[in-house]
C-alpha atoms as a PDB file:
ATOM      1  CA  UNK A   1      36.009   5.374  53.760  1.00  0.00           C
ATOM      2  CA  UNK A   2      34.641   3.971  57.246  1.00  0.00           C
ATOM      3  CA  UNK A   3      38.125   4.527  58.502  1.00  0.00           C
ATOM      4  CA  UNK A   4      38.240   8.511  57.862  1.00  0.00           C
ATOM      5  CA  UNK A   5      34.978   8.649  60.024  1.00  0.00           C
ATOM      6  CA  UNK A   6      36.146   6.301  62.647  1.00  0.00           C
ATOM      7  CA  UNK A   7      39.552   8.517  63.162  1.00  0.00           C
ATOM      8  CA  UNK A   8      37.809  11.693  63.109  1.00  0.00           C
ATOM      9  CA  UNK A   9      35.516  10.755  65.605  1.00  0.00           C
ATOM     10  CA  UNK A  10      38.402   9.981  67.877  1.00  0.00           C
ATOM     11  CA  UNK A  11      40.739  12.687  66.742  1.00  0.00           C
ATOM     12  CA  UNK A  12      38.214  15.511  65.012  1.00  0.00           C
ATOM     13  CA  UNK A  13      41.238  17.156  63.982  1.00  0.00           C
ATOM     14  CA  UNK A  14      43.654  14.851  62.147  1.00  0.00           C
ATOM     15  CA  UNK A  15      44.880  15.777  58.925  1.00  0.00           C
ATOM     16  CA  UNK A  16      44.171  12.565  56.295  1.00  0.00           C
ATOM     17  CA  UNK A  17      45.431  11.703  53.042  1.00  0.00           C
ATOM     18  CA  UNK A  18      45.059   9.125  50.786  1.00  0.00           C
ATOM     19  CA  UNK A  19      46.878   7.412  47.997  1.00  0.00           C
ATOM     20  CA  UNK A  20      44.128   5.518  45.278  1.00  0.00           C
ATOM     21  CA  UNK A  21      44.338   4.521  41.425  1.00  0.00           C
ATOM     22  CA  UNK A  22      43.531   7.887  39.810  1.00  0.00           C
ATOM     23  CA  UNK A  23      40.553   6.468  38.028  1.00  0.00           C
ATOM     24  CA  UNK A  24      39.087   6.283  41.487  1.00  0.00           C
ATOM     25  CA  UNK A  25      40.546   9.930  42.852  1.00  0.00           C
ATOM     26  CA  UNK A  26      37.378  11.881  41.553  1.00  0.00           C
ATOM     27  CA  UNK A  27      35.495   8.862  44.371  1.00  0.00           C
ATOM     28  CA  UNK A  28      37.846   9.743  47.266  1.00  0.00           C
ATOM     29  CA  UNK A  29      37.602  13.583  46.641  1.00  0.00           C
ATOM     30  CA  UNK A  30      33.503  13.042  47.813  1.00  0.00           C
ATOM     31  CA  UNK A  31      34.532  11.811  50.962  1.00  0.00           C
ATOM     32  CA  UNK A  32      34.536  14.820  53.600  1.00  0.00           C
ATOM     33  CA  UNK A  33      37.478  14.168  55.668  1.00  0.00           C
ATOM     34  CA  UNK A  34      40.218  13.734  53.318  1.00  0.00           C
ATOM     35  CA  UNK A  35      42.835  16.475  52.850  1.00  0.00           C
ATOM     36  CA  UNK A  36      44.552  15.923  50.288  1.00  0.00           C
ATOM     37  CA  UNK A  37      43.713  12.780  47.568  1.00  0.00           C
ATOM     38  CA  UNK A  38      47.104  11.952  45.940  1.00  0.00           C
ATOM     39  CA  UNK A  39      46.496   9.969  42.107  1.00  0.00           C
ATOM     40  CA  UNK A  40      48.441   6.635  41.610  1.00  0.00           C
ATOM     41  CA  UNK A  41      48.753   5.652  38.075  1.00  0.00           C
ATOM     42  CA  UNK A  42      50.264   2.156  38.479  1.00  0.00           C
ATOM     43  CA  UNK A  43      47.775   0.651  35.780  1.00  0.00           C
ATOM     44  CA  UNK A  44      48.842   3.395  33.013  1.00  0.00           C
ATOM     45  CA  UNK A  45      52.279   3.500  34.088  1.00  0.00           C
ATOM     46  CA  UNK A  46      52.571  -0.204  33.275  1.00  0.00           C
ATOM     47  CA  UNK A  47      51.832   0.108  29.743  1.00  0.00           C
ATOM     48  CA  UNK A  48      55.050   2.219  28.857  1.00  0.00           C
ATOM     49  CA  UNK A  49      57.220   1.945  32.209  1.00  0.00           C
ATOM     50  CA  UNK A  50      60.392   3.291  30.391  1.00  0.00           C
ATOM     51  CA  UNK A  51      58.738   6.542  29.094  1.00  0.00           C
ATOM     52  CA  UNK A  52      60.218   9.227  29.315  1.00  0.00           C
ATOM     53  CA  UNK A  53      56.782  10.926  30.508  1.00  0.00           C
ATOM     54  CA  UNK A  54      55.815   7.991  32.592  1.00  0.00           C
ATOM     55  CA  UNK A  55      59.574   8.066  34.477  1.00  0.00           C
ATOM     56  CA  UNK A  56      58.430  11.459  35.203  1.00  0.00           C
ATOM     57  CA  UNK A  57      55.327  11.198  36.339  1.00  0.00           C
ATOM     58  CA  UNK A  58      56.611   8.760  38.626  1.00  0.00           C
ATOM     59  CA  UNK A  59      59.331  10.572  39.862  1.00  0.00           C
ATOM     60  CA  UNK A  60      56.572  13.629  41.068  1.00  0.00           C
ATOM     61  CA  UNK A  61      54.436  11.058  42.682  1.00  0.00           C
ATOM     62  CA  UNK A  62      57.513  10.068  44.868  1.00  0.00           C
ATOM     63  CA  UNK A  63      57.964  13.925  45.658  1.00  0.00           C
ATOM     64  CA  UNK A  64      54.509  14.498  46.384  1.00  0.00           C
ATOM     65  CA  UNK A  65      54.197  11.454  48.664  1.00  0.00           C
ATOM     66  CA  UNK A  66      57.145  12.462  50.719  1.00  0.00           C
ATOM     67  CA  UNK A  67      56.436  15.876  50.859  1.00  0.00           C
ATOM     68  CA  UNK A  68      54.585  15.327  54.461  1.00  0.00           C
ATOM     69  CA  UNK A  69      55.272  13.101  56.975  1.00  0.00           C
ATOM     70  CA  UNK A  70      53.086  11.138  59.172  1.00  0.00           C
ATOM     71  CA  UNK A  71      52.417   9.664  62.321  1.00  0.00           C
ATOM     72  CA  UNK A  72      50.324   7.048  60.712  1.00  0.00           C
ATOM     73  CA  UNK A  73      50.276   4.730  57.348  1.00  0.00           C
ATOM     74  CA  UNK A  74      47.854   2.326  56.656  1.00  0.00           C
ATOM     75  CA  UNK A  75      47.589  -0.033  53.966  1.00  0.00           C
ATOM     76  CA  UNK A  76      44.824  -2.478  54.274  1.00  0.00           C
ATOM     77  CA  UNK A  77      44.918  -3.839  50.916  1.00  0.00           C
ATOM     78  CA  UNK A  78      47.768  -5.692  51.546  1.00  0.00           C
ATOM     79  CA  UNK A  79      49.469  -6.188  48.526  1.00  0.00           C
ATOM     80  CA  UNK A  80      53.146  -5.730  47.483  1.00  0.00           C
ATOM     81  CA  UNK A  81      52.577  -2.780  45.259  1.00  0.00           C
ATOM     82  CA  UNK A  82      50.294  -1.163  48.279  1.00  0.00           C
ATOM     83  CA  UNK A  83      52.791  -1.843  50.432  1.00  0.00           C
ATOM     84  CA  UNK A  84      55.742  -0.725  48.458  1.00  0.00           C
ATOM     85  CA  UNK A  85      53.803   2.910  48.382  1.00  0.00           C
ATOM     86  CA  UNK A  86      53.231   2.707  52.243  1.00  0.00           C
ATOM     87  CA  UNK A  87      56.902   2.469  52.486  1.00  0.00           C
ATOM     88  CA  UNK A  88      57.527   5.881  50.260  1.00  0.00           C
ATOM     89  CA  UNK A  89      55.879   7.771  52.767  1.00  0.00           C
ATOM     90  CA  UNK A  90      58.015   9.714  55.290  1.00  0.00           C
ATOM     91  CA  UNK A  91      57.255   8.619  58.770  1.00  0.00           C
ATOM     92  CA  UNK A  92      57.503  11.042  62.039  1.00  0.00           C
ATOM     93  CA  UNK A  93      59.438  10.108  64.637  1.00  0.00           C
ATOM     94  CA  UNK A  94      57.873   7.726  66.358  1.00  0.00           C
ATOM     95  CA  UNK A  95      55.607   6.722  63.522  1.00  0.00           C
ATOM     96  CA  UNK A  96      54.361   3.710  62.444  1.00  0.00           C
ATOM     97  CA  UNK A  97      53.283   1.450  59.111  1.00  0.00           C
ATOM     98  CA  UNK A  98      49.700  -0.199  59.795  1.00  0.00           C
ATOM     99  CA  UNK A  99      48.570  -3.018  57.375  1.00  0.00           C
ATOM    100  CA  UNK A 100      47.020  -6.395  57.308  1.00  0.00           C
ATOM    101  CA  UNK A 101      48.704  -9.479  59.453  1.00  0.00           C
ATOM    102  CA  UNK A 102      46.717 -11.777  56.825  1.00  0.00           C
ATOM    103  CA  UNK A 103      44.531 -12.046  54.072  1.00  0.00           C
ATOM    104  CA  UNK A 104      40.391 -13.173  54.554  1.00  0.00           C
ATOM    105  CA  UNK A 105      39.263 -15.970  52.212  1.00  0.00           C
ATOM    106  CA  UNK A 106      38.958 -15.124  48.812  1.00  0.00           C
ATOM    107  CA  UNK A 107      41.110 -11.979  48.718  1.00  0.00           C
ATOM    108  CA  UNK A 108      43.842 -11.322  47.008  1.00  0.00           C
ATOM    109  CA  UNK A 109      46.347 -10.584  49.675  1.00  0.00           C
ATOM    110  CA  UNK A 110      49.693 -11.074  49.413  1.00  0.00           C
ATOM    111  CA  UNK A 111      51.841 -11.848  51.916  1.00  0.00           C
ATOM    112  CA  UNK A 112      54.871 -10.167  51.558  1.00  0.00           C
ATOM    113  CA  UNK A 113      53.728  -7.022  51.971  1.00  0.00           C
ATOM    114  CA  UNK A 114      54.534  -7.582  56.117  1.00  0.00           C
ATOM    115  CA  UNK A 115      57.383  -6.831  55.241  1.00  0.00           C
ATOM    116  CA  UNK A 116      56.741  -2.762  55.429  1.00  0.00           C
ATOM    117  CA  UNK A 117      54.685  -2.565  58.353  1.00  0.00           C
ATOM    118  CA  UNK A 118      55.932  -1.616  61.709  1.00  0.00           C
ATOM    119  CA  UNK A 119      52.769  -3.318  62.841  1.00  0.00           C
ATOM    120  CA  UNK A 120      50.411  -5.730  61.421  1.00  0.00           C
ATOM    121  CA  UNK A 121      46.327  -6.409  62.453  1.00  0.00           C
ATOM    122  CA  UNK A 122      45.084  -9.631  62.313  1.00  0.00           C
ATOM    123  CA  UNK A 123      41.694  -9.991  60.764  1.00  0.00           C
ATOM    124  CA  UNK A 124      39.205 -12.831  60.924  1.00  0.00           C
ATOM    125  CA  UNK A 125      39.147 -15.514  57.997  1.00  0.00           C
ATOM    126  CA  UNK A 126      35.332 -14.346  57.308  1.00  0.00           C
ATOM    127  CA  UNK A 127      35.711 -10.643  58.388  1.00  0.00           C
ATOM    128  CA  UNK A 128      33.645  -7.949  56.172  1.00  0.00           C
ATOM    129  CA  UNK A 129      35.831  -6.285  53.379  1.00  0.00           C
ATOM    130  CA  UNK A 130      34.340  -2.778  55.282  1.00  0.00           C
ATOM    131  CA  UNK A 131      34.896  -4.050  58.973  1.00  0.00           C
ATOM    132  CA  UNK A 132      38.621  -5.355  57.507  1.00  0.00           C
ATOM    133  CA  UNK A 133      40.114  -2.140  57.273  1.00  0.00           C
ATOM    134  CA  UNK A 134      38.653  -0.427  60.300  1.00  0.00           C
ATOM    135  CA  UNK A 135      39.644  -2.540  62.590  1.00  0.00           C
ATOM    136  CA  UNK A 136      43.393  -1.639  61.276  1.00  0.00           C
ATOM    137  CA  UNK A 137      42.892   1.822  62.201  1.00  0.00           C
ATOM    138  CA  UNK A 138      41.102   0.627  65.410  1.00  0.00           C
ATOM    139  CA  UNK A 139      44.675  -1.304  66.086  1.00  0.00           C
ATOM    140  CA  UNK A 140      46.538   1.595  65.248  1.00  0.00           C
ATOM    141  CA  UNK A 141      44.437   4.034  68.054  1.00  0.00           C
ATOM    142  CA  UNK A 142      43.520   1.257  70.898  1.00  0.00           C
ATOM    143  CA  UNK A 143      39.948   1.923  69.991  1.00  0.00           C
ATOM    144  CA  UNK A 144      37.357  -0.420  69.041  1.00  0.00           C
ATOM    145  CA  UNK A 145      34.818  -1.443  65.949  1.00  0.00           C
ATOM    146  CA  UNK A 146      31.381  -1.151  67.447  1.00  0.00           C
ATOM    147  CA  UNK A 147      28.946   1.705  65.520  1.00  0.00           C
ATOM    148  CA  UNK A 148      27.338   0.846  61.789  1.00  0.00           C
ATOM    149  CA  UNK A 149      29.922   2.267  59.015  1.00  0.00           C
ATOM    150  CA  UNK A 150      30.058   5.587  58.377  1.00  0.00           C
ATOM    151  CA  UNK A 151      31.305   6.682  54.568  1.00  0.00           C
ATOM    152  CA  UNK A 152      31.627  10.042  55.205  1.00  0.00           C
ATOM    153  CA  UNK A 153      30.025  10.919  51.630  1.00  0.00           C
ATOM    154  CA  UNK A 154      29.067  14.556  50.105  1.00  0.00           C
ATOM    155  CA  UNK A 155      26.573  14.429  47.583  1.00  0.00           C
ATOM    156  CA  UNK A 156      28.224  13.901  44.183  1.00  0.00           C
ATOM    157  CA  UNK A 157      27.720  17.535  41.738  1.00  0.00           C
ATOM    158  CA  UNK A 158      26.979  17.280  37.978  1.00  0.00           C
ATOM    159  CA  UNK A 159      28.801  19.688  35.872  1.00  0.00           C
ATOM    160  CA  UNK A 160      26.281  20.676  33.491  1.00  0.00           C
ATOM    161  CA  UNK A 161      22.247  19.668  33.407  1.00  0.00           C
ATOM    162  CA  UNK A 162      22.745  15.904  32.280  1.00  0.00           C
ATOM    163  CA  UNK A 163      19.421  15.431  29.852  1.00  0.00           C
ATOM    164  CA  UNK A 164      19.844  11.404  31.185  1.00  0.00           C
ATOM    165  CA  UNK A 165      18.984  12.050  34.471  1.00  0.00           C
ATOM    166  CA  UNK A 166      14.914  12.248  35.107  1.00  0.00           C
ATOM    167  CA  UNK A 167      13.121  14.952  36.553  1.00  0.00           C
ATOM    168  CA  UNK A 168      10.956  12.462  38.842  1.00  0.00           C
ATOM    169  CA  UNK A 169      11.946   9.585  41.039  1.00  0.00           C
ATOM    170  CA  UNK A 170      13.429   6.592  38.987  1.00  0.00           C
ATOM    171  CA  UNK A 171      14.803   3.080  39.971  1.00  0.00           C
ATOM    172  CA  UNK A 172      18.537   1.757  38.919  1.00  0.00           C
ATOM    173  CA  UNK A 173      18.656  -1.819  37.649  1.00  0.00           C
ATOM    174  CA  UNK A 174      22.918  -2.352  37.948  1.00  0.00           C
ATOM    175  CA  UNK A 175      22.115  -6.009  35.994  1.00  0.00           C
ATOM    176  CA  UNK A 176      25.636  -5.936  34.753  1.00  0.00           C
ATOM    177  CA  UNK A 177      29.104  -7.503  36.319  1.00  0.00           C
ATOM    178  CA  UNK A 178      32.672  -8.366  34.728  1.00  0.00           C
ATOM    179  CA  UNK A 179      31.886 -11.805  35.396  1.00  0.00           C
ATOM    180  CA  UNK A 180      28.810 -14.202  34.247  1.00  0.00           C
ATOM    181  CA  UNK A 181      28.200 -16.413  37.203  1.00  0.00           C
ATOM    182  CA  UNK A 182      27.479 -13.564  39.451  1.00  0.00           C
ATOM    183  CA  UNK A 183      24.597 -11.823  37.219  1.00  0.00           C
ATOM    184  CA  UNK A 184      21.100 -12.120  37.622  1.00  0.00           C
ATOM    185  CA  UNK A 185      19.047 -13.919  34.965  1.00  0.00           C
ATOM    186  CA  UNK A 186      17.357 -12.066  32.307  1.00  0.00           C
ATOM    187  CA  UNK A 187      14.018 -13.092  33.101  1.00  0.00           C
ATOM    188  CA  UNK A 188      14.067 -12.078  36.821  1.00  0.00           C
ATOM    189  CA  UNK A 189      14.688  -8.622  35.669  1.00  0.00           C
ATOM    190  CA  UNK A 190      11.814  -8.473  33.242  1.00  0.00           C
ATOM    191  CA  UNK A 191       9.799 -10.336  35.730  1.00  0.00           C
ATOM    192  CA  UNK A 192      10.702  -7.722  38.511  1.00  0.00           C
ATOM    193  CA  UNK A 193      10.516  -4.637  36.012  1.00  0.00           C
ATOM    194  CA  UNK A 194       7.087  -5.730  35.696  1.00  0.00           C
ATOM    195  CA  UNK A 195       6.071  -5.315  39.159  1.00  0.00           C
ATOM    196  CA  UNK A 196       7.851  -2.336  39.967  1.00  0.00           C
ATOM    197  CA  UNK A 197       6.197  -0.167  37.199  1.00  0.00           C
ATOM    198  CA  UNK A 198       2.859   0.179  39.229  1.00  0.00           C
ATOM    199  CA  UNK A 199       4.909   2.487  41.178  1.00  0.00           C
ATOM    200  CA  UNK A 200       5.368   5.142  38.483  1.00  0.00           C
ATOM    201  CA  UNK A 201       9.100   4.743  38.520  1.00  0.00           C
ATOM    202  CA  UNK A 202      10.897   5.079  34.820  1.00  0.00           C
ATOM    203  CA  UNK A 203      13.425   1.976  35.309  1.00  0.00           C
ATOM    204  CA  UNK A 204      17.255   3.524  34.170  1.00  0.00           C
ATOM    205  CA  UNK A 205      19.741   0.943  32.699  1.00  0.00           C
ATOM    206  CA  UNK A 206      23.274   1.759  32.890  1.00  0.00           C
ATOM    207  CA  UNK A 207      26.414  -0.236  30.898  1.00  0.00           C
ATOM    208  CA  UNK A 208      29.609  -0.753  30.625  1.00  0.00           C
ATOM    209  CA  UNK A 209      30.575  -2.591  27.731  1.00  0.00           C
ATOM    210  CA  UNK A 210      29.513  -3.733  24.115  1.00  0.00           C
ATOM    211  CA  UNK A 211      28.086  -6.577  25.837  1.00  0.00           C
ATOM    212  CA  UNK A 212      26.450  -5.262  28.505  1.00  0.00           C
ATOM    213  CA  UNK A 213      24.698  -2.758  26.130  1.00  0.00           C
ATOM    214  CA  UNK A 214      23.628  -5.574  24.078  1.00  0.00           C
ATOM    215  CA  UNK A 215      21.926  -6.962  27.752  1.00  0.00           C
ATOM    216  CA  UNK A 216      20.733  -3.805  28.640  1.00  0.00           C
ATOM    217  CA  UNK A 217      19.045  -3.385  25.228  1.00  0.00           C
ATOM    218  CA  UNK A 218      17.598  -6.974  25.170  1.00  0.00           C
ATOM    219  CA  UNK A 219      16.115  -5.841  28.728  1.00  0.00           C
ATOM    220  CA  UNK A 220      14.386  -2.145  27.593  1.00  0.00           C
ATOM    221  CA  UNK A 221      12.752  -4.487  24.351  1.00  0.00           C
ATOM    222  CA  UNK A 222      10.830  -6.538  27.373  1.00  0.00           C
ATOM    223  CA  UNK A 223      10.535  -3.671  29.886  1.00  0.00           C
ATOM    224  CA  UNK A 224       8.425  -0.784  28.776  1.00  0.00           C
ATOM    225  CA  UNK A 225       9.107   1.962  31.015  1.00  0.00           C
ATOM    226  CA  UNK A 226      12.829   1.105  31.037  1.00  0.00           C
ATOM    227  CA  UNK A 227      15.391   3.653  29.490  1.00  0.00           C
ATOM    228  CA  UNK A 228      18.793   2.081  28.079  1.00  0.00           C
ATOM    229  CA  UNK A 229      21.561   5.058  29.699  1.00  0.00           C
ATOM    230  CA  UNK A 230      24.431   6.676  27.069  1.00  0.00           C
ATOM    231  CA  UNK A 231      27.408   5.375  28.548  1.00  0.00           C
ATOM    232  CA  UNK A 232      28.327   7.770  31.573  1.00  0.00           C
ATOM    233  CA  UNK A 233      31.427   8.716  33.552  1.00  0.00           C
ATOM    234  CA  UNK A 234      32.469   7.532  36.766  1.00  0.00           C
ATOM    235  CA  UNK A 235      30.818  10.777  38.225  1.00  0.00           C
ATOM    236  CA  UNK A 236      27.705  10.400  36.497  1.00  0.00           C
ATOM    237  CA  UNK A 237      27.487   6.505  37.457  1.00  0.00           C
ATOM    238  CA  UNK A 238      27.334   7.711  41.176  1.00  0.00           C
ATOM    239  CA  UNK A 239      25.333  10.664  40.622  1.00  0.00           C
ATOM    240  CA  UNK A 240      22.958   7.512  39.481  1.00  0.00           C
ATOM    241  CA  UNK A 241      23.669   5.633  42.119  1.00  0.00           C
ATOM    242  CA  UNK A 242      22.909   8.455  44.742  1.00  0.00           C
ATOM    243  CA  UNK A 243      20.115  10.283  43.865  1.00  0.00           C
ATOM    244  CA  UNK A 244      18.297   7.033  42.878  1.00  0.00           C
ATOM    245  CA  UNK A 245      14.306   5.845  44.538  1.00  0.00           C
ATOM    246  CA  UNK A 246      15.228   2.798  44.364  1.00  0.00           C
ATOM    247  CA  UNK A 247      18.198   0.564  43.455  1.00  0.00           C
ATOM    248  CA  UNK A 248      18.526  -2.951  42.550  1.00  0.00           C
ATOM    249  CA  UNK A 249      21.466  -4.457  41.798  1.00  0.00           C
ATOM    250  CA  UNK A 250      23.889  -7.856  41.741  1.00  0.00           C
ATOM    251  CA  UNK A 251      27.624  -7.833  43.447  1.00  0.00           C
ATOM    252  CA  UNK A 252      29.382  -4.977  41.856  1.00  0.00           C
ATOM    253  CA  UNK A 253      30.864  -1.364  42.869  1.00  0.00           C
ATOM    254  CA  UNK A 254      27.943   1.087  41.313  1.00  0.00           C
ATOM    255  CA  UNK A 255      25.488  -1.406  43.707  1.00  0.00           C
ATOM    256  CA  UNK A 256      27.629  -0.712  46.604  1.00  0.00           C
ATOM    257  CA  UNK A 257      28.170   2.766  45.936  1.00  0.00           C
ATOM    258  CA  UNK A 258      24.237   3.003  46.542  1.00  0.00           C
ATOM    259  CA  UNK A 259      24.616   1.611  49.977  1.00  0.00           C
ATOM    260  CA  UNK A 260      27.538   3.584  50.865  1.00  0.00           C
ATOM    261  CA  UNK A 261      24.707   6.485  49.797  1.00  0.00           C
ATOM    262  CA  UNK A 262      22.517   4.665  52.035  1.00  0.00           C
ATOM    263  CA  UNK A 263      19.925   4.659  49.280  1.00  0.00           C
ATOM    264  CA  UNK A 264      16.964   2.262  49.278  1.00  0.00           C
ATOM    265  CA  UNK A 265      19.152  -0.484  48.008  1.00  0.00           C
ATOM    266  CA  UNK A 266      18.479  -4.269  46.845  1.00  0.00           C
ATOM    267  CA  UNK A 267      21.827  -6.197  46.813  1.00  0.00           C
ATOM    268  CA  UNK A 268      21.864  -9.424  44.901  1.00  0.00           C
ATOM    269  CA  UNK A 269      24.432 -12.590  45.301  1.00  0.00           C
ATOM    270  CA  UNK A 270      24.595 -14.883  42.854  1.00  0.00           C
ATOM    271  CA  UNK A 271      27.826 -16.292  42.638  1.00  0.00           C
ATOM    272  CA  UNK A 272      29.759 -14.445  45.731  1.00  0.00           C
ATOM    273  CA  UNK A 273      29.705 -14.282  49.214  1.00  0.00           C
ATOM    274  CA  UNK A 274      27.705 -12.393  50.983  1.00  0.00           C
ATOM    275  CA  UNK A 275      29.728 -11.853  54.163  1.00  0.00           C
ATOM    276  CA  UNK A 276      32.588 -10.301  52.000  1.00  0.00           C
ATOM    277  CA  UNK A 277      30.220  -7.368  51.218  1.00  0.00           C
ATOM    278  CA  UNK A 278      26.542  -6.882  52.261  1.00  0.00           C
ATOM    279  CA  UNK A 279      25.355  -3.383  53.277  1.00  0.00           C
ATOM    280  CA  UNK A 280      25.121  -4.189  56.807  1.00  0.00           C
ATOM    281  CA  UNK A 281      25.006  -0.225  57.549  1.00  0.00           C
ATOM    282  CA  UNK A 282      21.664   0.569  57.187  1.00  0.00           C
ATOM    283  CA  UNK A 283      17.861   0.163  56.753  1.00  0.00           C
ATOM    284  CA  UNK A 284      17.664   0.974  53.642  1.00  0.00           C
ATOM    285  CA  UNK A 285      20.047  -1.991  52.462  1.00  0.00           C
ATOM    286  CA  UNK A 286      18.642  -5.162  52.181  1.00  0.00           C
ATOM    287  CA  UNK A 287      20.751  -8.466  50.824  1.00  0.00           C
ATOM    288  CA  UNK A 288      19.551 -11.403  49.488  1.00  0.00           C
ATOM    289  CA  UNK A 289      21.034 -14.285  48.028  1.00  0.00           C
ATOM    290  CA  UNK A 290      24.269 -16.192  48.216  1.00  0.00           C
ATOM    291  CA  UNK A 291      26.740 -17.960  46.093  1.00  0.00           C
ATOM    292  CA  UNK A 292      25.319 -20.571  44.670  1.00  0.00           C
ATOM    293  CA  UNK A 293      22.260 -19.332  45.953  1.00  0.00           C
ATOM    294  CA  UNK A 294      20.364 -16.767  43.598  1.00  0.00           C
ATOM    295  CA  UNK A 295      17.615 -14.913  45.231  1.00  0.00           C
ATOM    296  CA  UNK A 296      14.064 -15.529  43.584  1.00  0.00           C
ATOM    297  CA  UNK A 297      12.526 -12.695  42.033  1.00  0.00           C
ATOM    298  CA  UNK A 298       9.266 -12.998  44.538  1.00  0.00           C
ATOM    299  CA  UNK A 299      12.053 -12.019  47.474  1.00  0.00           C
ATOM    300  CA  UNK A 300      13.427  -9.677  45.246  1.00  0.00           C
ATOM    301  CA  UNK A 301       9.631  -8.021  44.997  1.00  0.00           C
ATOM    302  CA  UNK A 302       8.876  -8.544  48.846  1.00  0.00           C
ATOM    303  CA  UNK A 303      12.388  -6.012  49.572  1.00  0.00           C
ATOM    304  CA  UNK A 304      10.710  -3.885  47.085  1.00  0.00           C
ATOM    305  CA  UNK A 305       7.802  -3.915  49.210  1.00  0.00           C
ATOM    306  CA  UNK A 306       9.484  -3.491  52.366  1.00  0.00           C
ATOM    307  CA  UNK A 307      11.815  -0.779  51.370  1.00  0.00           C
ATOM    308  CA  UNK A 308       9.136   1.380  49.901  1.00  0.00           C
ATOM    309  CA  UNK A 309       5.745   0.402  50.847  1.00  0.00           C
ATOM    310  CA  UNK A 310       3.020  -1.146  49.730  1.00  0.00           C
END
């Protein structure tokens, strides 16, 4: 999303779209500068390539992709099935394919997909996932990387009164990640539940998954002013995230969303790097913690203190 501000503050007038997963369209439609947000279904479409629905389906996402052309593509996932789309769309003459030159430790680039650029960046070994990708577009324009992010976000609308969502300030606990090693133990959340609740703020536990329900239950039995959330929709997750006092939370998109929101936002690495990912945008972001490297619950409370007084 940092690139869509950082070519509109060169070029106020270009004309951007973008290509994403469609579980992640309704995401890309909040950001302000995109004109048109085009759904890729690669993970359905997998399930039942031969289809006769899914053919289809495929077949208008060709159409629609090479219904414009463009003077610039960028893929800065670099992979072969983002590259493969970056090669349906139409160029201009003149035009030109933008992508990665190679991958940044730990990613999961893939090499081959030089193969459809008409140009490719090279990025730093330890270069932020956020930096990463603008300084492709910053390659692509002969500009350069030098003012915090920008993501460019409208606030997120509900479509009805949602009777989760409390009428007073509230703090997010995201405790809960795909994978083990990168949550936060149990106890430093009860601990730091405890020290937050002088502060009036009802503590809102969202899930994902039988198992993190389970987690987030366990939690509310130790937490007394904490509130177990139905399971939302991607929407409702970032309404959350956004309209949150206070959010504390360990390496994982709903976290990041908040900082993207530039919301008073605790991010906490357990078991990942913290280069690949801190909010470095703001203020109102503060990281602690490293792989291998849990923060302690007393910094944890100290960023509490900092971020919203004593």
């Amino acid at each position: 999303m940092p690139m869509v501000a950082d070519i509109l503050r060169h070029y106020p007038n270009a004309k951007i779209d973008w290509v994403v997963e469609e579980g992640y369209a309704s995401l890309v439609r909040l950001n302000r500068g995109v004109r048109n947000v085009i759904p890729f279904a690669l993970r359905r479409w997998r399930k039942s390539l031969f289809a006769a629905q899914t053919r289809a389906e495929i077949a208008a996402f060709y159409r629609i992709l090479r219904r414009e052309s463009y003077d610039f593509v960028f893929d800065t996932q670099g992979l072969l099935k983002t590259g493969v789309v970056m090669r349906i769309a139409r160029l201009n003459s003149g035009g030109k394919r933008f992508g990665l030159a190679n991958g940044t430790e730990g990613s999961g680039y893939e090499g081959i997909s030089r193969i459809f650029h008409t140009d490719s960046v090279a990025v730093g070994r330890f270069t932020h996932a956020v930096k990463r990708s603008r300084l492709v577009a910053a390659a692509a324009f002969g500009t350069s990387v030098d003012s915090p992010a920008d993501f460019y976000l409208q606030a997120p609308q509900l479509p009805s009164q949602s009777i989760w969502l409390p009428p007073i300030p509230y703090a997010v606990f995201f405790h809960a990640t795909a994978r083990a090693a990168k949550q936060w133990a149990p106890a430093n959340w009860i601990q730091l539940a405890h020290s937050v609740e002088p502060r009036g703020l009802p503590i809102l536990l969202p899930w994902g998954s039988a198992n993190e329900k389970r987690a987030a239950d366990t939690l509310a039995e130790n937490i007394p002013t904490a509130q177990v959330l139905p399971k939302l929709a991607m929407m409702e997750a970032v309404v959350l995230a956004q309209r949150a006092a206070l959010v504390v939370g360990v390496d994982t998109g709903l976290t990041h969303i908040a900082a993207a929101f530039e919301r008073p936002t605790i991010e906490l690495y357990c078991d990942s790097p913290r280069w690949k990912t801190e909010g470095n945008w703001s203020p109102n972001i503060i990281n602690l913690g490293d792989r291998g490297a849990p923060p302690t619950v007393a910094e944890v409370e100290a960023a509490v203190t900092q971020l919203l007084g004593a």
